[in-house]
PDB file of N, CA and C in Angstrom:
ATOM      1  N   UNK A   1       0.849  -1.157   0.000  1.00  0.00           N
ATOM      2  CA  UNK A   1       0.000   0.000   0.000  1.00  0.00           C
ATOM      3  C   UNK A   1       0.904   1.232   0.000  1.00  0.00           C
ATOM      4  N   UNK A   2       0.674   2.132  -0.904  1.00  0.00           N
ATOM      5  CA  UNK A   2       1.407   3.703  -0.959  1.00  0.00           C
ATOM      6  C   UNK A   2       1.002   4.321  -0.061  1.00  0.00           C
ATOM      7  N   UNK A   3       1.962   5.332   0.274  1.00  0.00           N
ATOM      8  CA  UNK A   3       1.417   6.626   1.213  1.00  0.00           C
ATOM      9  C   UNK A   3      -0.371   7.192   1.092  1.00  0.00           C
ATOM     10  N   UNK A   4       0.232   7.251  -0.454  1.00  0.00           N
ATOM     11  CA  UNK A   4      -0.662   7.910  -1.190  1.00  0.00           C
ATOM     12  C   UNK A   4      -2.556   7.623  -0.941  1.00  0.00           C
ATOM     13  N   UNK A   5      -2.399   6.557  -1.001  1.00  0.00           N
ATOM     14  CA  UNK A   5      -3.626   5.334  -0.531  1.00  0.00           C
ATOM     15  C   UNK A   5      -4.510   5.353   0.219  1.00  0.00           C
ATOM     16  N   UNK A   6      -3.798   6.118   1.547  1.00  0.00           N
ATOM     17  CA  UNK A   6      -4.096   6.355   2.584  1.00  0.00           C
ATOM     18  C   UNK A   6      -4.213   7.708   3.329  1.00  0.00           C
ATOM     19  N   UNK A   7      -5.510   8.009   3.858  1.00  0.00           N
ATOM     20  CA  UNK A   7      -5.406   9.302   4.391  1.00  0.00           C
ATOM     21  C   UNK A   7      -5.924   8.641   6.106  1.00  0.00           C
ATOM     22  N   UNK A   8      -5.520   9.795   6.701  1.00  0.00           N
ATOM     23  CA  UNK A   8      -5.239   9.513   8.173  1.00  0.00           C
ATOM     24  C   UNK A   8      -5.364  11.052   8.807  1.00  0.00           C
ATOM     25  N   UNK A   9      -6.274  11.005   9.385  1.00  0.00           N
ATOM     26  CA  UNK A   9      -6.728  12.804  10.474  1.00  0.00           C
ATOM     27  C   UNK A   9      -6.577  12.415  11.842  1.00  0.00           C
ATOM     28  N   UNK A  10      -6.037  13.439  12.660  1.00  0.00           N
ATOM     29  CA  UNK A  10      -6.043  14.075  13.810  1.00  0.00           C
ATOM     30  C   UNK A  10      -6.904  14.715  13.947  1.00  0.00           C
ATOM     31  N   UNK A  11      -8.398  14.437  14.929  1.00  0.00           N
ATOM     32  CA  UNK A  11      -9.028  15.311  15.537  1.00  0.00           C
ATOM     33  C   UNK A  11      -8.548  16.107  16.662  1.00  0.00           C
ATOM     34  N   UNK A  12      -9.102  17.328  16.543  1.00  0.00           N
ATOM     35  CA  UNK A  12      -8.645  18.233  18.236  1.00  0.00           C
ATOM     36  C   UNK A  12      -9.500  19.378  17.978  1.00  0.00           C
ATOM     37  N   UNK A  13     -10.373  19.358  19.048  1.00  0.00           N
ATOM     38  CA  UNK A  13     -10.978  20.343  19.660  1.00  0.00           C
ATOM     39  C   UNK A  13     -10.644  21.639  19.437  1.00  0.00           C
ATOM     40  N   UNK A  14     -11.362  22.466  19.216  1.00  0.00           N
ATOM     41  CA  UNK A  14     -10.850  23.970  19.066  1.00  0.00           C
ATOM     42  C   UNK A  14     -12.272  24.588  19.364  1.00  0.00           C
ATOM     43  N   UNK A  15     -12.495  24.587  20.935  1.00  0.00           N
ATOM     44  CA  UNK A  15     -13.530  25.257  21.363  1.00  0.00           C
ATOM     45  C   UNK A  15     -15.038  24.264  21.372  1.00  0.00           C
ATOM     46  N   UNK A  16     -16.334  24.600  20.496  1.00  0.00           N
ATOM     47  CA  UNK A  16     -17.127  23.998  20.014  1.00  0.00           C
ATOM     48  C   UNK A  16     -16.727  23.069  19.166  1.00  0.00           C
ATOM     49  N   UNK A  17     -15.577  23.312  18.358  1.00  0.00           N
ATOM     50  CA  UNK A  17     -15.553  22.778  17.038  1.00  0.00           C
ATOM     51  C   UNK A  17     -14.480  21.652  17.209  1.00  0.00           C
ATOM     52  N   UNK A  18     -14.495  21.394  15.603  1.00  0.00           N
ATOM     53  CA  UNK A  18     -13.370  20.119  15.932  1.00  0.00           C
ATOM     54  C   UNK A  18     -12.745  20.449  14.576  1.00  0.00           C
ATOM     55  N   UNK A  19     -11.138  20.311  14.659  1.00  0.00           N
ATOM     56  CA  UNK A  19     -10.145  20.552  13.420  1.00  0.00           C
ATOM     57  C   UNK A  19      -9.738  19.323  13.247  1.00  0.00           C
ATOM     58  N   UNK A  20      -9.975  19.185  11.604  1.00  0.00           N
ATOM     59  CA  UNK A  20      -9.078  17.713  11.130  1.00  0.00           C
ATOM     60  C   UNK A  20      -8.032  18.347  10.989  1.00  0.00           C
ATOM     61  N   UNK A  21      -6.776  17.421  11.089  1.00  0.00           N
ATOM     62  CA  UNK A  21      -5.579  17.864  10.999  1.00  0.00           C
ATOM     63  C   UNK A  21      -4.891  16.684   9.926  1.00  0.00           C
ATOM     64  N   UNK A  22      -4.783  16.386   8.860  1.00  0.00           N
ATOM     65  CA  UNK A  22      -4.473  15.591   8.100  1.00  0.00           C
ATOM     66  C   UNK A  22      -2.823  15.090   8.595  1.00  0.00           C
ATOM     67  N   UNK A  23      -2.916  14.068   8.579  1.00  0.00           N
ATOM     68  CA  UNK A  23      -1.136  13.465   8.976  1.00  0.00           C
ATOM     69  C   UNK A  23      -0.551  12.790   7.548  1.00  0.00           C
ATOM     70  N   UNK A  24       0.596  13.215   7.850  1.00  0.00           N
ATOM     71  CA  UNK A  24       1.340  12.153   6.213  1.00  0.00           C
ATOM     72  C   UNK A  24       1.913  11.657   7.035  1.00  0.00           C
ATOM     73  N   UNK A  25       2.194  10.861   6.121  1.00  0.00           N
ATOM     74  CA  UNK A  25       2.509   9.419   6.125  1.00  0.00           C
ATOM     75  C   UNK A  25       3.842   8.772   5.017  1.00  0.00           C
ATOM     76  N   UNK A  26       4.642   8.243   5.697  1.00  0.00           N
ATOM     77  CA  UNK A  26       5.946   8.577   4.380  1.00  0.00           C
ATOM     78  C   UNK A  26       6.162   6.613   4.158  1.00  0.00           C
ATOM     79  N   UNK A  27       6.996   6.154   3.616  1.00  0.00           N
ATOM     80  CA  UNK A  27       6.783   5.349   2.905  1.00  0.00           C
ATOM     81  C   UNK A  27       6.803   4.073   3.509  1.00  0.00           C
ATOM     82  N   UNK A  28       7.362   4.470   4.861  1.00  0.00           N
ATOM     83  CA  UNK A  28       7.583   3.253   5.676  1.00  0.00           C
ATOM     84  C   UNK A  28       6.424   3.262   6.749  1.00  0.00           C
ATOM     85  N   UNK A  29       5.348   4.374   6.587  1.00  0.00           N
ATOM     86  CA  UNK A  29       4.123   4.037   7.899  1.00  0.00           C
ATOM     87  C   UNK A  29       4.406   4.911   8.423  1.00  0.00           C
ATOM     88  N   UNK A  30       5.361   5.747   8.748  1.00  0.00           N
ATOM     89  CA  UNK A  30       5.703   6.615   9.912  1.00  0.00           C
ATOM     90  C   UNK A  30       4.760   7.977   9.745  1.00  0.00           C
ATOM     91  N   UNK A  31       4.321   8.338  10.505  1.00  0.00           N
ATOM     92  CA  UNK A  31       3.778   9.939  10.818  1.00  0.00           C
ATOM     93  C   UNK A  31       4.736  10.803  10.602  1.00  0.00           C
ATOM     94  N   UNK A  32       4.697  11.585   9.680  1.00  0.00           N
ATOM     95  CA  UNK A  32       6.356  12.334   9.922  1.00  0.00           C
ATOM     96  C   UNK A  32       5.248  14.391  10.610  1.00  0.00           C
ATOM     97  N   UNK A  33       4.306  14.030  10.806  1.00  0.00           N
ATOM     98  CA  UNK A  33       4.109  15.147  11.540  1.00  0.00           C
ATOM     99  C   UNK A  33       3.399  14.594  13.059  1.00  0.00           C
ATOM    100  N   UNK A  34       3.790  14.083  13.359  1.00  0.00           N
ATOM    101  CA  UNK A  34       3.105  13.491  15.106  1.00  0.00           C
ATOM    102  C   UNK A  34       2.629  14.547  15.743  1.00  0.00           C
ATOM    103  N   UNK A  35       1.170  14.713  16.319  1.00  0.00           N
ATOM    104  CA  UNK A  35       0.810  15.416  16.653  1.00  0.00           C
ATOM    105  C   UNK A  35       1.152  15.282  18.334  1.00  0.00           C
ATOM    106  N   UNK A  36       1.033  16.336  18.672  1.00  0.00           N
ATOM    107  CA  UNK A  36       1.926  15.879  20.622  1.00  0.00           C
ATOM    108  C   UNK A  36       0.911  15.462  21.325  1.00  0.00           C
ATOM    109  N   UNK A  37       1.566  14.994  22.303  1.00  0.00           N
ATOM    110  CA  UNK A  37       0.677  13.640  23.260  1.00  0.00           C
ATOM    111  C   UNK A  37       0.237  13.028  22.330  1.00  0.00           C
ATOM    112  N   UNK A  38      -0.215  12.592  21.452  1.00  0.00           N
ATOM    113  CA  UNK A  38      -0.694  11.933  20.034  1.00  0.00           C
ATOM    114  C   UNK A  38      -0.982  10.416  21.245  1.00  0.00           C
ATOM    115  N   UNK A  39      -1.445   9.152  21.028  1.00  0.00           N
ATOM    116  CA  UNK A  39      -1.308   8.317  22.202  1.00  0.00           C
ATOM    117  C   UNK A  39      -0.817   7.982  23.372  1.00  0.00           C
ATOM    118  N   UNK A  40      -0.192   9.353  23.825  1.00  0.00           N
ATOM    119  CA  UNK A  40       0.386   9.131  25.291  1.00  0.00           C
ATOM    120  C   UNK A  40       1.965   8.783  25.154  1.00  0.00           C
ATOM    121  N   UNK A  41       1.819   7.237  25.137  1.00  0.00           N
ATOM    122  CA  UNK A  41       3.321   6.786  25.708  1.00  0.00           C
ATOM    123  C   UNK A  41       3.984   7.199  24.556  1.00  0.00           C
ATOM    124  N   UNK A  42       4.732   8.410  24.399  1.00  0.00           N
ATOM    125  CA  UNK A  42       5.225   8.444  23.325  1.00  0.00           C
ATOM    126  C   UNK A  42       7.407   7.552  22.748  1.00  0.00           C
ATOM    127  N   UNK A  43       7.954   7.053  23.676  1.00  0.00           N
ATOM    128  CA  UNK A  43       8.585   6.283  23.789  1.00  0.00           C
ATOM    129  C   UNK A  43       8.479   4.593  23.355  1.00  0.00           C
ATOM    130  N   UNK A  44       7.192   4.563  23.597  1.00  0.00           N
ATOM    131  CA  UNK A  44       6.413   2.845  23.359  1.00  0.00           C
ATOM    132  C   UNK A  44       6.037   3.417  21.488  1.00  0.00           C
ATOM    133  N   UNK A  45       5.239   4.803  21.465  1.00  0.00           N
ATOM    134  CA  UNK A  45       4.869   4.593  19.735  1.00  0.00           C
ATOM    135  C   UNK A  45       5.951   4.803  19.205  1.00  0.00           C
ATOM    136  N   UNK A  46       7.438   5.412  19.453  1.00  0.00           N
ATOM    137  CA  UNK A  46       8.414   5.599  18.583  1.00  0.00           C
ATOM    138  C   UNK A  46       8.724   4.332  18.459  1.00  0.00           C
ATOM    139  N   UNK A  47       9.169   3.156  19.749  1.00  0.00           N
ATOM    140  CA  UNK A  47       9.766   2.114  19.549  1.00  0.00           C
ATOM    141  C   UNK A  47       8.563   1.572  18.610  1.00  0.00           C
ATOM    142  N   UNK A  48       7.187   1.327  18.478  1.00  0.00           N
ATOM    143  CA  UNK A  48       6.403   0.498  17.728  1.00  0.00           C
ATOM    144  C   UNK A  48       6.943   1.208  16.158  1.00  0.00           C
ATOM    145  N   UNK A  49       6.533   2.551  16.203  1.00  0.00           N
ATOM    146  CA  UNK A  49       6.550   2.879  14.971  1.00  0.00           C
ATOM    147  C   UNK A  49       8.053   2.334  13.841  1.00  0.00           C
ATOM    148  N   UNK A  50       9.186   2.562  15.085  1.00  0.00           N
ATOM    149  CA  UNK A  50      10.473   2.217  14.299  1.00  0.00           C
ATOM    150  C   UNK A  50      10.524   0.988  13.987  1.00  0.00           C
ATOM    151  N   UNK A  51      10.269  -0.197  15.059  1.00  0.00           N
ATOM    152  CA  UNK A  51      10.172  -1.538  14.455  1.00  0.00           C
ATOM    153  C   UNK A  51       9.217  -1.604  13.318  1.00  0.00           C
ATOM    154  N   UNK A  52       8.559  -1.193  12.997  1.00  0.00           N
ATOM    155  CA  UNK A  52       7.724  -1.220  11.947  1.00  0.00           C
ATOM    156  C   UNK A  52       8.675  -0.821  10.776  1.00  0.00           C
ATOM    157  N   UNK A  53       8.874   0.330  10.596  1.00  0.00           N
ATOM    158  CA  UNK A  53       9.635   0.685   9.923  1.00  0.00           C
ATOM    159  C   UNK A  53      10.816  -0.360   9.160  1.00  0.00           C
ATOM    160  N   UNK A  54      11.608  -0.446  10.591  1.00  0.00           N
ATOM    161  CA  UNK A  54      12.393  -1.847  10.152  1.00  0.00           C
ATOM    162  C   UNK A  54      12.310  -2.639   9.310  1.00  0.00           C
ATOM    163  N   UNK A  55      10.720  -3.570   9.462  1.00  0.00           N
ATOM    164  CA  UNK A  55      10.429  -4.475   9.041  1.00  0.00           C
ATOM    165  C   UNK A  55       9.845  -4.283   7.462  1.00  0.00           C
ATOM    166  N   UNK A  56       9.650  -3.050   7.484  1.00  0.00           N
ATOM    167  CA  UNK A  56       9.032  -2.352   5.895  1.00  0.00           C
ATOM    168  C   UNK A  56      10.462  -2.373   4.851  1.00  0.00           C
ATOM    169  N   UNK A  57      11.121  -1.837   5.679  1.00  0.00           N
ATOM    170  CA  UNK A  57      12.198  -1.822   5.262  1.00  0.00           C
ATOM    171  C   UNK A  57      13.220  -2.784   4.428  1.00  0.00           C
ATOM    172  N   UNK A  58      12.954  -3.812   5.349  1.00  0.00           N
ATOM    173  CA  UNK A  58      13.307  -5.440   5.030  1.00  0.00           C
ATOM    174  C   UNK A  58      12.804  -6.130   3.655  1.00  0.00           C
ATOM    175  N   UNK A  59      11.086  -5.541   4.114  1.00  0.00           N
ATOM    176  CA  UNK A  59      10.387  -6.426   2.946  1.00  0.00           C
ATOM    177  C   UNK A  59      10.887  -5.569   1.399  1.00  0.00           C
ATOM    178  N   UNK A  60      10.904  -4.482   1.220  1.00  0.00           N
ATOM    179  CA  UNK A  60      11.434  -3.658   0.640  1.00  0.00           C
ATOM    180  C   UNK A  60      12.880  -4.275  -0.254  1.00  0.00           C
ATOM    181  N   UNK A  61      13.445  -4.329   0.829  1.00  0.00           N
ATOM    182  CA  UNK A  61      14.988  -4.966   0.289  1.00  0.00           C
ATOM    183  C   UNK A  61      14.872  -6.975  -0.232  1.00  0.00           C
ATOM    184  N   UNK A  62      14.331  -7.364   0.087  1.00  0.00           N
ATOM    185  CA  UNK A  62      13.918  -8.915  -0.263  1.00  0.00           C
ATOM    186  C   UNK A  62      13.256  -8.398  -1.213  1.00  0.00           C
ATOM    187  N   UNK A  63      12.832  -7.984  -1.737  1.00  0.00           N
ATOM    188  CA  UNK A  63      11.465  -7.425  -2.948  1.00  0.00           C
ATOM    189  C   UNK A  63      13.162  -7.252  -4.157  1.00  0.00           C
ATOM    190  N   UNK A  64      13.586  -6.203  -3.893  1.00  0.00           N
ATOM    191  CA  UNK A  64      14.525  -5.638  -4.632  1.00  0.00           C
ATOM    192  C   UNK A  64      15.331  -7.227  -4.876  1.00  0.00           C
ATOM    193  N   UNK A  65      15.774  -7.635  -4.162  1.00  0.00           N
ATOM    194  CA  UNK A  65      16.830  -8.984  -4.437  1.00  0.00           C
ATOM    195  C   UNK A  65      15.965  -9.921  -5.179  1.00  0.00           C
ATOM    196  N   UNK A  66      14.631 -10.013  -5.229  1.00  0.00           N
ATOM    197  CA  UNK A  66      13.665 -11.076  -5.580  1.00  0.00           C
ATOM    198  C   UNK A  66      14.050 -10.707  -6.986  1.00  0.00           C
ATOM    199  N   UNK A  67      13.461  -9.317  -7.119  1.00  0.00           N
ATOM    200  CA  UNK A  67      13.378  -8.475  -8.683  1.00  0.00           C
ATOM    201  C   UNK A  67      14.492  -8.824  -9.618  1.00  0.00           C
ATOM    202  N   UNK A  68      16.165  -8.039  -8.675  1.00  0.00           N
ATOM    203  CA  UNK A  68      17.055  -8.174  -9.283  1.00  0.00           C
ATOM    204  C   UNK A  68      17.494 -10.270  -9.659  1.00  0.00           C
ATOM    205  N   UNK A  69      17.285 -11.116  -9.421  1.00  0.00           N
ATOM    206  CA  UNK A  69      17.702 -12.509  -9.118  1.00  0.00           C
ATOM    207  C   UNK A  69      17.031 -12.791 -10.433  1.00  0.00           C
ATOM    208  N   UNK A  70      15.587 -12.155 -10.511  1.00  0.00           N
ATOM    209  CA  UNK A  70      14.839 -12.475 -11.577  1.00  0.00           C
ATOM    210  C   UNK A  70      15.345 -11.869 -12.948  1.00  0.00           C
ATOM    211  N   UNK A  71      16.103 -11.427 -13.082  1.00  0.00           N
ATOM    212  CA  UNK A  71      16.410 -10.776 -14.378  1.00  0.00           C
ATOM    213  C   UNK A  71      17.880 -11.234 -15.061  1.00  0.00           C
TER     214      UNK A  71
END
């Protein structure tokens, strides 16, 4: 799935009202605008978010070796 694919909002209060705050999203899953306090433990979502990353990362590179092997 692309960045692109996917849209993802931050609600927050602003009085009565409520502001979407659109988040991107870069190629590995990551939020690259994290909104603060965003789920709290923010130490536990970096470590989730980075292992993730990792693992995107990985599949990424096995993809590329699959591709290149094939040719």
């Amino acid at each position: 799935m692309a960045p692109e694919d996917v849209a993802v909002y931050f609600c927050r209060r602003a009085g009565s009202a409520t502001e979407l705050e659109p988040l991107r999203l870069n190629m590995f899953g990551e939020i690259e605008n994290w909104p603060e306090n965003f789920f709290g433990d923010e130490m536990a979502d970096i470590a989730g978010r980075t292992l993730a990353a990792m693992q995107r990362k990985k599949e990424l590179a096995k993809e590329a070796a699959n591709d290149a092997g094939s040719h």
